[in-house]
Protein backbone atom coordinates (compact mmCIF):
# COMPACT_ATOMS: atom_id res chain seq x y z
CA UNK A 1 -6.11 -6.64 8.17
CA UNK A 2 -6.27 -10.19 6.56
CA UNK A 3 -9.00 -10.84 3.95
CA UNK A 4 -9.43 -14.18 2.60
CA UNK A 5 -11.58 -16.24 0.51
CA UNK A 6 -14.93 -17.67 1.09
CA UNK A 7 -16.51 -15.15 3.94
CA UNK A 8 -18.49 -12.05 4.07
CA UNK A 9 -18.66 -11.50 0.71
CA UNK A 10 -21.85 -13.13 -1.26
CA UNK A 11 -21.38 -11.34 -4.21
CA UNK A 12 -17.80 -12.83 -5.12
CA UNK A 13 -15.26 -14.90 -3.09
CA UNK A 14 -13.14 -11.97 -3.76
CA UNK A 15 -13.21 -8.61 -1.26
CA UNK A 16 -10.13 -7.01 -3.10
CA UNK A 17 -10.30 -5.75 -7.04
CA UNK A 18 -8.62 -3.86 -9.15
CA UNK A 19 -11.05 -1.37 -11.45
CA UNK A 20 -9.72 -0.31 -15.02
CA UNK A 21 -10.23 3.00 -15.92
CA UNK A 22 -12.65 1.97 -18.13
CA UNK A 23 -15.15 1.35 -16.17
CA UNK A 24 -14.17 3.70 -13.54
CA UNK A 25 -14.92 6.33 -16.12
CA UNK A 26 -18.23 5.06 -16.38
CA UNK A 27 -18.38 3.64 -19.94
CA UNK A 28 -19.35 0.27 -18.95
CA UNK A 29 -21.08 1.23 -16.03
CA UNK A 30 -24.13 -1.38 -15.21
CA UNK A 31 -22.36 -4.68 -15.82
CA UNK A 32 -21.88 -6.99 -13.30
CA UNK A 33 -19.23 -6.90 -10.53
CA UNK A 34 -16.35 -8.35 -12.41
CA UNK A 35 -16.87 -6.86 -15.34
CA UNK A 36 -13.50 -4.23 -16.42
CA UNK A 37 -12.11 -5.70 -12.32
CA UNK A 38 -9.34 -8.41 -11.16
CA UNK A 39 -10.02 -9.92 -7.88
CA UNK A 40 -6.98 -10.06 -5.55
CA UNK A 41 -6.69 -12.69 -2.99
CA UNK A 42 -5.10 -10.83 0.33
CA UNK A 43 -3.36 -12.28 3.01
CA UNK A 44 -2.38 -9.01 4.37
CA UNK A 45 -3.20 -5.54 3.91
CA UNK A 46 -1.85 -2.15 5.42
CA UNK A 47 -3.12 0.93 4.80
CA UNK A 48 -1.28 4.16 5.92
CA UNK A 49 -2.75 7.69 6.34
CA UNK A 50 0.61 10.29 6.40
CA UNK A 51 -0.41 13.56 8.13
CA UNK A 52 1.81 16.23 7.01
CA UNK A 53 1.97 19.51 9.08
CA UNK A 54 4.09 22.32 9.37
CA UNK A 55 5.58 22.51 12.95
CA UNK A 56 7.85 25.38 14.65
CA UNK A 57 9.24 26.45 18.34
CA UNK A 58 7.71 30.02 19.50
CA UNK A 59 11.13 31.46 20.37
CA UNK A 60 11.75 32.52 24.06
CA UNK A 61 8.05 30.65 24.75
CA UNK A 62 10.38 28.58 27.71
CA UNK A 63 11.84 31.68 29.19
CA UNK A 64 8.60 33.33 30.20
CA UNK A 65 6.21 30.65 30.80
CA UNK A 66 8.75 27.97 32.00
CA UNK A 67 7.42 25.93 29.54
CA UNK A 68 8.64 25.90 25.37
CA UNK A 69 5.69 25.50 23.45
CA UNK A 70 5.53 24.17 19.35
CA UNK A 71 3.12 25.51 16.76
CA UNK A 72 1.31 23.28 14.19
CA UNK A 73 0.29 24.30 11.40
CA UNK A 74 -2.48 21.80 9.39
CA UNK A 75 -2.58 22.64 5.92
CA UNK A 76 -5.18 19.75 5.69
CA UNK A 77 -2.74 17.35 3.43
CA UNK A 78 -1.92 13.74 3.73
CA UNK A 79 -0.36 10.75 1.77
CA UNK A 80 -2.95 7.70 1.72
CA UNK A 81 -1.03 4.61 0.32
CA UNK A 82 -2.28 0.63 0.24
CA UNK A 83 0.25 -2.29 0.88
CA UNK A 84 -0.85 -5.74 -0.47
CA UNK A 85 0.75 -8.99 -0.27
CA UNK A 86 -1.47 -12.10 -1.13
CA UNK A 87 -1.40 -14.87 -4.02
CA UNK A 88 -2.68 -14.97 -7.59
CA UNK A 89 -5.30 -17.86 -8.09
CA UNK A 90 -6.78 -18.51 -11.49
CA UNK A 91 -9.35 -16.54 -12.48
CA UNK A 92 -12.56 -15.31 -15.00
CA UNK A 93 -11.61 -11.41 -16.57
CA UNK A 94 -14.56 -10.21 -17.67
CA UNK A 95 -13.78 -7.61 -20.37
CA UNK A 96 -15.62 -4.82 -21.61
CA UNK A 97 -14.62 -2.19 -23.95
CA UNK A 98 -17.10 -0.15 -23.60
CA UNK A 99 -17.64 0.29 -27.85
CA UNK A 100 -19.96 -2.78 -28.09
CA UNK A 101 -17.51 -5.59 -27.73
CA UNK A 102 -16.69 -7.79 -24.43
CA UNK A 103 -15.07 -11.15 -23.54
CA UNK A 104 -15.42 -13.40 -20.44
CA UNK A 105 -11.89 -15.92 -20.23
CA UNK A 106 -10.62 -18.38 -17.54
CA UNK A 107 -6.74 -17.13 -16.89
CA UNK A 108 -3.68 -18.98 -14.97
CA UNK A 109 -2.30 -17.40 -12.38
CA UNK A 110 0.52 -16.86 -14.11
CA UNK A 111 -1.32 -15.40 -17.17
CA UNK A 112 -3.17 -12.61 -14.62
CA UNK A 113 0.57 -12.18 -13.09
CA UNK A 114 1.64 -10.99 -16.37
CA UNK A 115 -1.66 -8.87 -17.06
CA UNK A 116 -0.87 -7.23 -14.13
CA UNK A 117 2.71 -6.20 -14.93
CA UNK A 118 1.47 -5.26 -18.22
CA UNK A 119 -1.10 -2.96 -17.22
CA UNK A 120 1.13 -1.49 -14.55
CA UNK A 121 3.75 -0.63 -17.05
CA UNK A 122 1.10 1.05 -19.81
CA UNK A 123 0.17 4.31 -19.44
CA UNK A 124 -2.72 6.21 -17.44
CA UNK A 125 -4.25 7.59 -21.11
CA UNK A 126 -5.23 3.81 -22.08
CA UNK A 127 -8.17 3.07 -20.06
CA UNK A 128 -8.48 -0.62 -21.05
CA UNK A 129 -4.92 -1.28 -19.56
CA UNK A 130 -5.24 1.50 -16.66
CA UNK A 131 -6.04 0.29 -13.15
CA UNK A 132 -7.34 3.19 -11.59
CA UNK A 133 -9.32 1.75 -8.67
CA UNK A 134 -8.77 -0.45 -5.61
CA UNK A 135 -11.99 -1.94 -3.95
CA UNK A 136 -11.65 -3.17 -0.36
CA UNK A 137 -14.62 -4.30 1.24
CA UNK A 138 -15.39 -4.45 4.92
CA UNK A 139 -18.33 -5.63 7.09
CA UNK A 140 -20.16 -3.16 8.44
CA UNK A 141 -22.10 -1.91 11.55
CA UNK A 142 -22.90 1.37 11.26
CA UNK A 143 -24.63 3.10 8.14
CA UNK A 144 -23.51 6.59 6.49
CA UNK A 145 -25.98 8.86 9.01
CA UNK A 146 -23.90 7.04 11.87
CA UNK A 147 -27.38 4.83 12.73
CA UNK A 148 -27.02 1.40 13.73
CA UNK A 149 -27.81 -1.14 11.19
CA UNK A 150 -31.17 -3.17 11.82
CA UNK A 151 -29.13 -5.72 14.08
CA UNK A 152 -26.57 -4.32 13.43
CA UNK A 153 -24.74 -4.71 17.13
CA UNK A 154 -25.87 -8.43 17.25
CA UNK A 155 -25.22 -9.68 13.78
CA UNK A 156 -22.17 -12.46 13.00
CA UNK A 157 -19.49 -10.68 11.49
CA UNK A 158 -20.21 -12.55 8.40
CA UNK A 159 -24.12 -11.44 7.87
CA UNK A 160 -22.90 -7.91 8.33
CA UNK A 161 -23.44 -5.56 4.92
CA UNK A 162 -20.06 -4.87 3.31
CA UNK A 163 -19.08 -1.18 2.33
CA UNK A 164 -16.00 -0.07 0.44
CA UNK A 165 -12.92 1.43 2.42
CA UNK A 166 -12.68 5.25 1.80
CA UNK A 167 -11.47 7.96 3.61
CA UNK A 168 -14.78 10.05 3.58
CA UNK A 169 -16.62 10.90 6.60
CA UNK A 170 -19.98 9.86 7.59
CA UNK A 171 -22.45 12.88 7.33
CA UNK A 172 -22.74 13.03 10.88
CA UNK A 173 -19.80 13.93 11.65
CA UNK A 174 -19.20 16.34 8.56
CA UNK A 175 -19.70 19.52 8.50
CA UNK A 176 -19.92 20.09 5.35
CA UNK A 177 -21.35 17.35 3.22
CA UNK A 178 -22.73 18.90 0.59
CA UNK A 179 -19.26 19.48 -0.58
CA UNK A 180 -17.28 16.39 0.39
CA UNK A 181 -16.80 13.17 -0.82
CA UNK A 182 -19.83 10.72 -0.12
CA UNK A 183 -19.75 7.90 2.91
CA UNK A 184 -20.36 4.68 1.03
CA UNK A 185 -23.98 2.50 0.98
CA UNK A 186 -23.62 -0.93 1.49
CA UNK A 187 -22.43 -3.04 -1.50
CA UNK A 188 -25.13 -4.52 -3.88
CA UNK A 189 -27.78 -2.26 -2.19
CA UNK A 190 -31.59 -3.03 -4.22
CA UNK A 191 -32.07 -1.11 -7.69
CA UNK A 192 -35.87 0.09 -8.16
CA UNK A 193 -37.29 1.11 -11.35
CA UNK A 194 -39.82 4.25 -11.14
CA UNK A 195 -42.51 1.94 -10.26
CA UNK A 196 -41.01 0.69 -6.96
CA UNK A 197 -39.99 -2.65 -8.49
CA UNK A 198 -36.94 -4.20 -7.48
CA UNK A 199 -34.55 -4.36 -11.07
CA UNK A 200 -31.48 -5.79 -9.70
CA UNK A 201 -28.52 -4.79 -7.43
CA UNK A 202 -26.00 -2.01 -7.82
CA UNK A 203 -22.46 -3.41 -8.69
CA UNK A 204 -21.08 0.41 -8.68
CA UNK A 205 -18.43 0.85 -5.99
CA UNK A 206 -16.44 3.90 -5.30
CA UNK A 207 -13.28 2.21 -3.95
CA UNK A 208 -10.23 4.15 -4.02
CA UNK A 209 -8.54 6.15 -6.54
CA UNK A 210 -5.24 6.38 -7.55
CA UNK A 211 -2.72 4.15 -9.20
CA UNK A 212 0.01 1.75 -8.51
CA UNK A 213 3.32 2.12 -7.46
CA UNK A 214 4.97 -0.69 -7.25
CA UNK A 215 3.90 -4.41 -8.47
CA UNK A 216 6.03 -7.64 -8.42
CA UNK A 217 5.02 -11.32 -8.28
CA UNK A 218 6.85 -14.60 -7.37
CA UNK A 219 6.65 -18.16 -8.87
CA UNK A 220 7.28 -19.89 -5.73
CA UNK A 221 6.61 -23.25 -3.99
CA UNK A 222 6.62 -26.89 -4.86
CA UNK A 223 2.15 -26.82 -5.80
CA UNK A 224 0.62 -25.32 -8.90
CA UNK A 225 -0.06 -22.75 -8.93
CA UNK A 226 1.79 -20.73 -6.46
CA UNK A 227 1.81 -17.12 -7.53
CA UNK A 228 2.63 -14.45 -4.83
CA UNK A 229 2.45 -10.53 -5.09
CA UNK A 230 3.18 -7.73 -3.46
CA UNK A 231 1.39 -3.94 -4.17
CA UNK A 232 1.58 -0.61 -3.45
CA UNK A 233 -1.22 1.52 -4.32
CA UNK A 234 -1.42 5.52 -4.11
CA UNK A 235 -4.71 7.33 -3.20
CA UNK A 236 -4.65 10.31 -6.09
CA UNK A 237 -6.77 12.11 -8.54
CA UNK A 238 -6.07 10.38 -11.86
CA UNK A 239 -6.75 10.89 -15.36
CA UNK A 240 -10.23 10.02 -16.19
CA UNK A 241 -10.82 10.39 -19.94
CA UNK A 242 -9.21 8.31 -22.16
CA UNK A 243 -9.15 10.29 -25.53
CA UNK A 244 -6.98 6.94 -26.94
CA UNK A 245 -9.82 4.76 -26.80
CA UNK A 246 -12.73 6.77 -25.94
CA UNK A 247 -16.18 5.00 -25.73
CA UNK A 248 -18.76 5.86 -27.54
């Protein structure tokens, strides 16, 4: 999958970020979508879903049907991993600390390069520093009740809605969705205040949890800037609370 700059997205020229803990938690939930986020700009992106089952041969199963036969076991676990590559432009952080303070700053490439390493080498407990989220967004046809979209099969790729990349299942095809995970709504979907008013858009994305494995960037090329990265990110339950800096 290669997301780039400039298409789909009309919210930011970004469909890639990186969500501290911070907000994730929800202590600055409400601010706008690149508030406590770093946008990444991909030119590749792999994402790997690891089945792991527990397989044996039924002894003798070849001697009296002709045939040997294999039992398989699902124990209903898998290993969900993210591979980035892409290149670091310069870029606004919008921070947010959740305890009344915030800061908006224009960062080099280079600058966000080492933000990056920093935050991947503090700890999970610091939620300022944590990145606890990846956001992918894709265009999309189909809603969460498996319905088309209103023009839905017709529309440009790049008019289509944009949801975040999860691994839930749409509620038509769950069983049980009362107790799994949510399908995503479309990104930005229309806020209404109790008396049907429209009050602005929702900038709260569910993404993908986890953390980072792996991070490292190049300074490469003969233009400035010219900051590459690679990424490896882990879907996992994390630590949500932050009792370092916890938000009032």
């Amino acid at each position: 999958m290669t997301i780039s700059s400039g298409r789909y997205n009309e919210f930011n020229p970004n469909y890639v970020f990186l969500e501290l803990a911070r907000r994730a938690s929800g202590d600055t939930k409400g601010g706008d979508i690149e508030t406590n986020r770093i946008g990444l700009l991909c030119s590749t992106l792999d994402i790997a879903t690891n089945k792991q089952n527990i397989s044996f041969p039924v002894p003798f199963s070849g001697v009296i049907t002709g045939e040997s036969r294999t039992i398989g076991i699902d124990m209903g676990v898998a290993q969900k991993t993210v591979n980035i590559t892409g290149t670091i432009l310069d870029q606004r952080i919008k921070k947010d600390s959740g305890q009344g303070t915030s800061t908006s700053v224009k960062m080099s490439a280079y600058e966000i390069a080492q933000l990056l390493h920093s935050y991947v080498d503090s700890s999970s407990f610091h939620e300022d520093q944590n990145m606890s989220k990846l956001i992918i967004l894709i265009p999309s046809r189909v809603d969460e009740n498996f319905e088309q979209r209103t023009d839905g099969d017709t529309m440009d790729l790049t008019a289509l809605p944009l949801i975040p990349f999860t691994w839930s299942t749409r509620d038509y095809d769950n069983p049980f969705p009362s107790l799994s995970t949510d399908f995503p709504e479309a990104v930005g979907a229309t806020l209404l205040d109790g008396d049907g008013n429209e009050i602005g858009k929702e900038q709260e994305i569910p993404g993908i949890t986890g953390f980072i494995d792996t991070f490292s960037c190049g300074f490469t090329g003969t233009e400035v800037p010219q900051v590459t990265f690679t990424m490896t990110f882990t879907n996992a339950t994390t630590v949500a609370s932050d009792f370092i800096n916890r938000a009032t």
